[in-house]
N, C-alpha and C. Protein backbone atom coordinates (compact mmCIF):
# COMPACT_ATOMS: atom_id res chain seq x y z
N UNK A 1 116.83 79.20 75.95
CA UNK A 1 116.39 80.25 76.86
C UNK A 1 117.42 80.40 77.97
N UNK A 2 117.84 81.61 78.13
CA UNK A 2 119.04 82.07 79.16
C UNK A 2 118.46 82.41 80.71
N UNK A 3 118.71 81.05 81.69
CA UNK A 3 118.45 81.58 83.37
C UNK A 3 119.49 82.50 84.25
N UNK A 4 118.69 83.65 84.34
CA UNK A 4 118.88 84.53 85.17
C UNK A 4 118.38 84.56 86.42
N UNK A 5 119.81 84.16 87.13
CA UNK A 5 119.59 84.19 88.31
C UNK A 5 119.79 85.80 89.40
N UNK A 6 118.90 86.04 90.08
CA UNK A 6 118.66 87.30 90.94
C UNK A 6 119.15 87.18 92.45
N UNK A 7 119.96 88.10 92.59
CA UNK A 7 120.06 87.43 94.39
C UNK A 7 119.34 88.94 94.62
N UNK A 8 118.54 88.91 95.75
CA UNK A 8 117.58 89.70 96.02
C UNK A 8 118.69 90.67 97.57
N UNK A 9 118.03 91.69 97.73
CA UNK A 9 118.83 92.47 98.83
C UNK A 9 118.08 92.69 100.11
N UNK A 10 118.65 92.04 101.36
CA UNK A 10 118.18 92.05 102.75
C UNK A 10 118.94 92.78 103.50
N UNK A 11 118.58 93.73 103.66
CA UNK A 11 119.32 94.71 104.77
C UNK A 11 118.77 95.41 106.10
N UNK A 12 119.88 95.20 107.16
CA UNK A 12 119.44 95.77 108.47
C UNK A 12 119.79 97.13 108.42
N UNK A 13 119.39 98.07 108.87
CA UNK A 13 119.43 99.78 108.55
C UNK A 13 119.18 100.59 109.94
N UNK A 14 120.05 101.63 109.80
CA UNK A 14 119.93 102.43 111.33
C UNK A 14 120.10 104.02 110.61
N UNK A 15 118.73 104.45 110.62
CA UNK A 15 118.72 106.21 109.93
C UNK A 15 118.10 106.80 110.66
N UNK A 16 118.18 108.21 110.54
CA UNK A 16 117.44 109.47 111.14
C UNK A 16 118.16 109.84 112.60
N UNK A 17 119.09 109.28 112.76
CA UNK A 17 119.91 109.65 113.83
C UNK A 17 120.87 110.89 113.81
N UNK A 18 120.89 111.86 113.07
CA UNK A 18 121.84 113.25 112.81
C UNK A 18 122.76 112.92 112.02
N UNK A 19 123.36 111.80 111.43
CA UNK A 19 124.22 111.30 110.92
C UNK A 19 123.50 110.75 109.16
N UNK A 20 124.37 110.14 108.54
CA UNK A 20 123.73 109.54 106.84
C UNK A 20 123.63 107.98 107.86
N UNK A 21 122.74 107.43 106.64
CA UNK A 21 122.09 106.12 106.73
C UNK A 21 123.62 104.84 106.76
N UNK A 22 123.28 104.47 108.16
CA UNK A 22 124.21 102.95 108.01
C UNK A 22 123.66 101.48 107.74
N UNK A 23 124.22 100.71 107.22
CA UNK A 23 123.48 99.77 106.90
C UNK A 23 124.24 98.28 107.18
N UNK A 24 123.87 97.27 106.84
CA UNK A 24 124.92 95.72 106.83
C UNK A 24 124.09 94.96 106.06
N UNK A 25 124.48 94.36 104.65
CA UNK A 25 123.77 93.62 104.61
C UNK A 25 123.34 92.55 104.61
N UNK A 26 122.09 91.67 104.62
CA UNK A 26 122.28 90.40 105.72
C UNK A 26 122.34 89.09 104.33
N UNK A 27 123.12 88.04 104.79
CA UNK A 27 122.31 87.00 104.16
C UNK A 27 121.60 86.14 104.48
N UNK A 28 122.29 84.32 104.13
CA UNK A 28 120.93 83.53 104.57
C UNK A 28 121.26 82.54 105.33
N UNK A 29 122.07 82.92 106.56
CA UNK A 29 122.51 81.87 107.49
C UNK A 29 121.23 81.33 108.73
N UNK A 30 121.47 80.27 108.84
CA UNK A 30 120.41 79.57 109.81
C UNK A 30 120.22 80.88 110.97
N UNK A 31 121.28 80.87 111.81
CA UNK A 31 121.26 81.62 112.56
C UNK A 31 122.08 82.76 113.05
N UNK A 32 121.91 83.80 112.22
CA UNK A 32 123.01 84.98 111.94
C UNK A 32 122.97 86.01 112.83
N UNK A 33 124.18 86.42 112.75
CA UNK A 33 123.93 87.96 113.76
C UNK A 33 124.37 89.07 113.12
N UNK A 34 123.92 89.88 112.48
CA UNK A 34 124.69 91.10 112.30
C UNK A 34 124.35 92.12 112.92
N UNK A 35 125.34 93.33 113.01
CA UNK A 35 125.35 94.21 113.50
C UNK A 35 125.98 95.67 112.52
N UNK A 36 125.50 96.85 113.35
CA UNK A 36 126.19 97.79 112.93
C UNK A 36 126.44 98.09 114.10
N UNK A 37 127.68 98.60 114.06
CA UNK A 37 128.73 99.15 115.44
C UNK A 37 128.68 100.57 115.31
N UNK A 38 128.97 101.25 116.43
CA UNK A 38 129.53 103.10 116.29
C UNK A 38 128.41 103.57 115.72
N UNK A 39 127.12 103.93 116.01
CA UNK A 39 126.06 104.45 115.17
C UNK A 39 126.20 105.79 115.83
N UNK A 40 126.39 106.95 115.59
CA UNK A 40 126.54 108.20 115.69
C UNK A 40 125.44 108.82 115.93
N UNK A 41 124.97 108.64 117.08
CA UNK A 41 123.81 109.20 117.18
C UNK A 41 123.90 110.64 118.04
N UNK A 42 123.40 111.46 117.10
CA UNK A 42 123.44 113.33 117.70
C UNK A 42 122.70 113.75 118.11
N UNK A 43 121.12 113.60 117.48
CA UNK A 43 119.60 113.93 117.88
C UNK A 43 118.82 113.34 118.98
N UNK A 44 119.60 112.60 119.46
CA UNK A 44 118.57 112.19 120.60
C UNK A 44 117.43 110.64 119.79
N UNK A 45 117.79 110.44 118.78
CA UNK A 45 116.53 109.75 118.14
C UNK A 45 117.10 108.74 117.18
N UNK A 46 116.79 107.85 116.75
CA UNK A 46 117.39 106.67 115.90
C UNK A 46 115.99 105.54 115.27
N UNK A 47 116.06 105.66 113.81
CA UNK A 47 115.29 104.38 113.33
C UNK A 47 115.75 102.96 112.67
N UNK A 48 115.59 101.97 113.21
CA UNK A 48 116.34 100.75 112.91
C UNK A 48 115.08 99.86 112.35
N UNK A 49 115.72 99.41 110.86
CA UNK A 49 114.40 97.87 110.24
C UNK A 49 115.14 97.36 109.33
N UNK A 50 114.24 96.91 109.16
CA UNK A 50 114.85 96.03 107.80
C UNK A 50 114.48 96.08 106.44
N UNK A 51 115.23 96.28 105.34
CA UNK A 51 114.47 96.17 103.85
C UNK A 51 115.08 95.21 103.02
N UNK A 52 114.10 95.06 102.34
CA UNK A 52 114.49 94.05 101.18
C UNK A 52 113.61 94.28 99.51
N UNK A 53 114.10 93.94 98.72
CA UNK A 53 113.72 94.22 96.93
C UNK A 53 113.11 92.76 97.18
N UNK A 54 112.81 91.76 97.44
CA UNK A 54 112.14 90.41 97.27
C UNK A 54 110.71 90.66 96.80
N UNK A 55 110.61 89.32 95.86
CA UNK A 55 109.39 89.01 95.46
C UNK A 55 108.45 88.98 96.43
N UNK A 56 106.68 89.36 95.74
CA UNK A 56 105.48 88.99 96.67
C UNK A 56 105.21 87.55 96.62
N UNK A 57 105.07 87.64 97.90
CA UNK A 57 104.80 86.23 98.80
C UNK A 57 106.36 85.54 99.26
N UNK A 58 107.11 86.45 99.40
CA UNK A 58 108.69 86.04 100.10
C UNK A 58 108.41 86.31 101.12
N UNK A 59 109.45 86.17 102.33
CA UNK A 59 109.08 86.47 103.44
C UNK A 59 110.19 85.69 104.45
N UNK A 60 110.53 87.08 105.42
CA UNK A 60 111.23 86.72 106.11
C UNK A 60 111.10 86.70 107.85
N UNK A 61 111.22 86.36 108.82
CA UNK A 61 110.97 86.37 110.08
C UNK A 61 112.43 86.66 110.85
N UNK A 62 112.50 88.12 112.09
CA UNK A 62 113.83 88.64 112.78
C UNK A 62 112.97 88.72 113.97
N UNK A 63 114.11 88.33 114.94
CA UNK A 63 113.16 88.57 116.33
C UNK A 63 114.88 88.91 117.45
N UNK A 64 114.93 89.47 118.53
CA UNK A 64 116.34 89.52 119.17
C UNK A 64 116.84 90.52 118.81
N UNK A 65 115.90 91.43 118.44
CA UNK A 65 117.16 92.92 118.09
C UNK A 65 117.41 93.57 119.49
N UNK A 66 118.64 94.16 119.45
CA UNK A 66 119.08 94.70 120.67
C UNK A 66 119.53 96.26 120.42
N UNK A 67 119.37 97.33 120.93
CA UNK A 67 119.86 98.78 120.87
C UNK A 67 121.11 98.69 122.02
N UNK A 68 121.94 98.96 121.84
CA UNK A 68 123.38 99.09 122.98
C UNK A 68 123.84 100.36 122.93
N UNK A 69 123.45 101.03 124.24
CA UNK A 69 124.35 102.35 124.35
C UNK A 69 125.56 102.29 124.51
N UNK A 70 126.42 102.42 124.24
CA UNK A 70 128.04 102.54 124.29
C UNK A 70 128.49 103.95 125.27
């Protein structure tokens, strides 16, 4: 029997800002930081979260997000 291994996709995301969808995506460091830089924001408005394809009953915990006007 052949194991197939899956790496699953965690991503931080910044859309609906007048611009296409930016993204980074994260992995599985103790204590990581990523960012997206230069978010082009035109509308006045911006949505930032997180997604992931993971199995039910996975689960992840983010806390420290920051918005920076430039």
């Amino acid at each position: 029997m052949e194991t197939i291994l899956r790496r699953y996709v965690l991503r931080l995301f910044a859309k609906n800002f007048g611009a296409p969808e930016m993204a980074a995506n994260m992995g599985s460091s103790p204590i990581p930081n990523y960012t997206i830089d230069n978010i082009p924001v035109t509308n006045g408005q911006i949505e930032i979260g997180i997604w992931t394809d993971a199995n039910a009953n996975n689960w992840a915990a983010f806390d420290n997000f920051e918005l920076i006007r430039k």
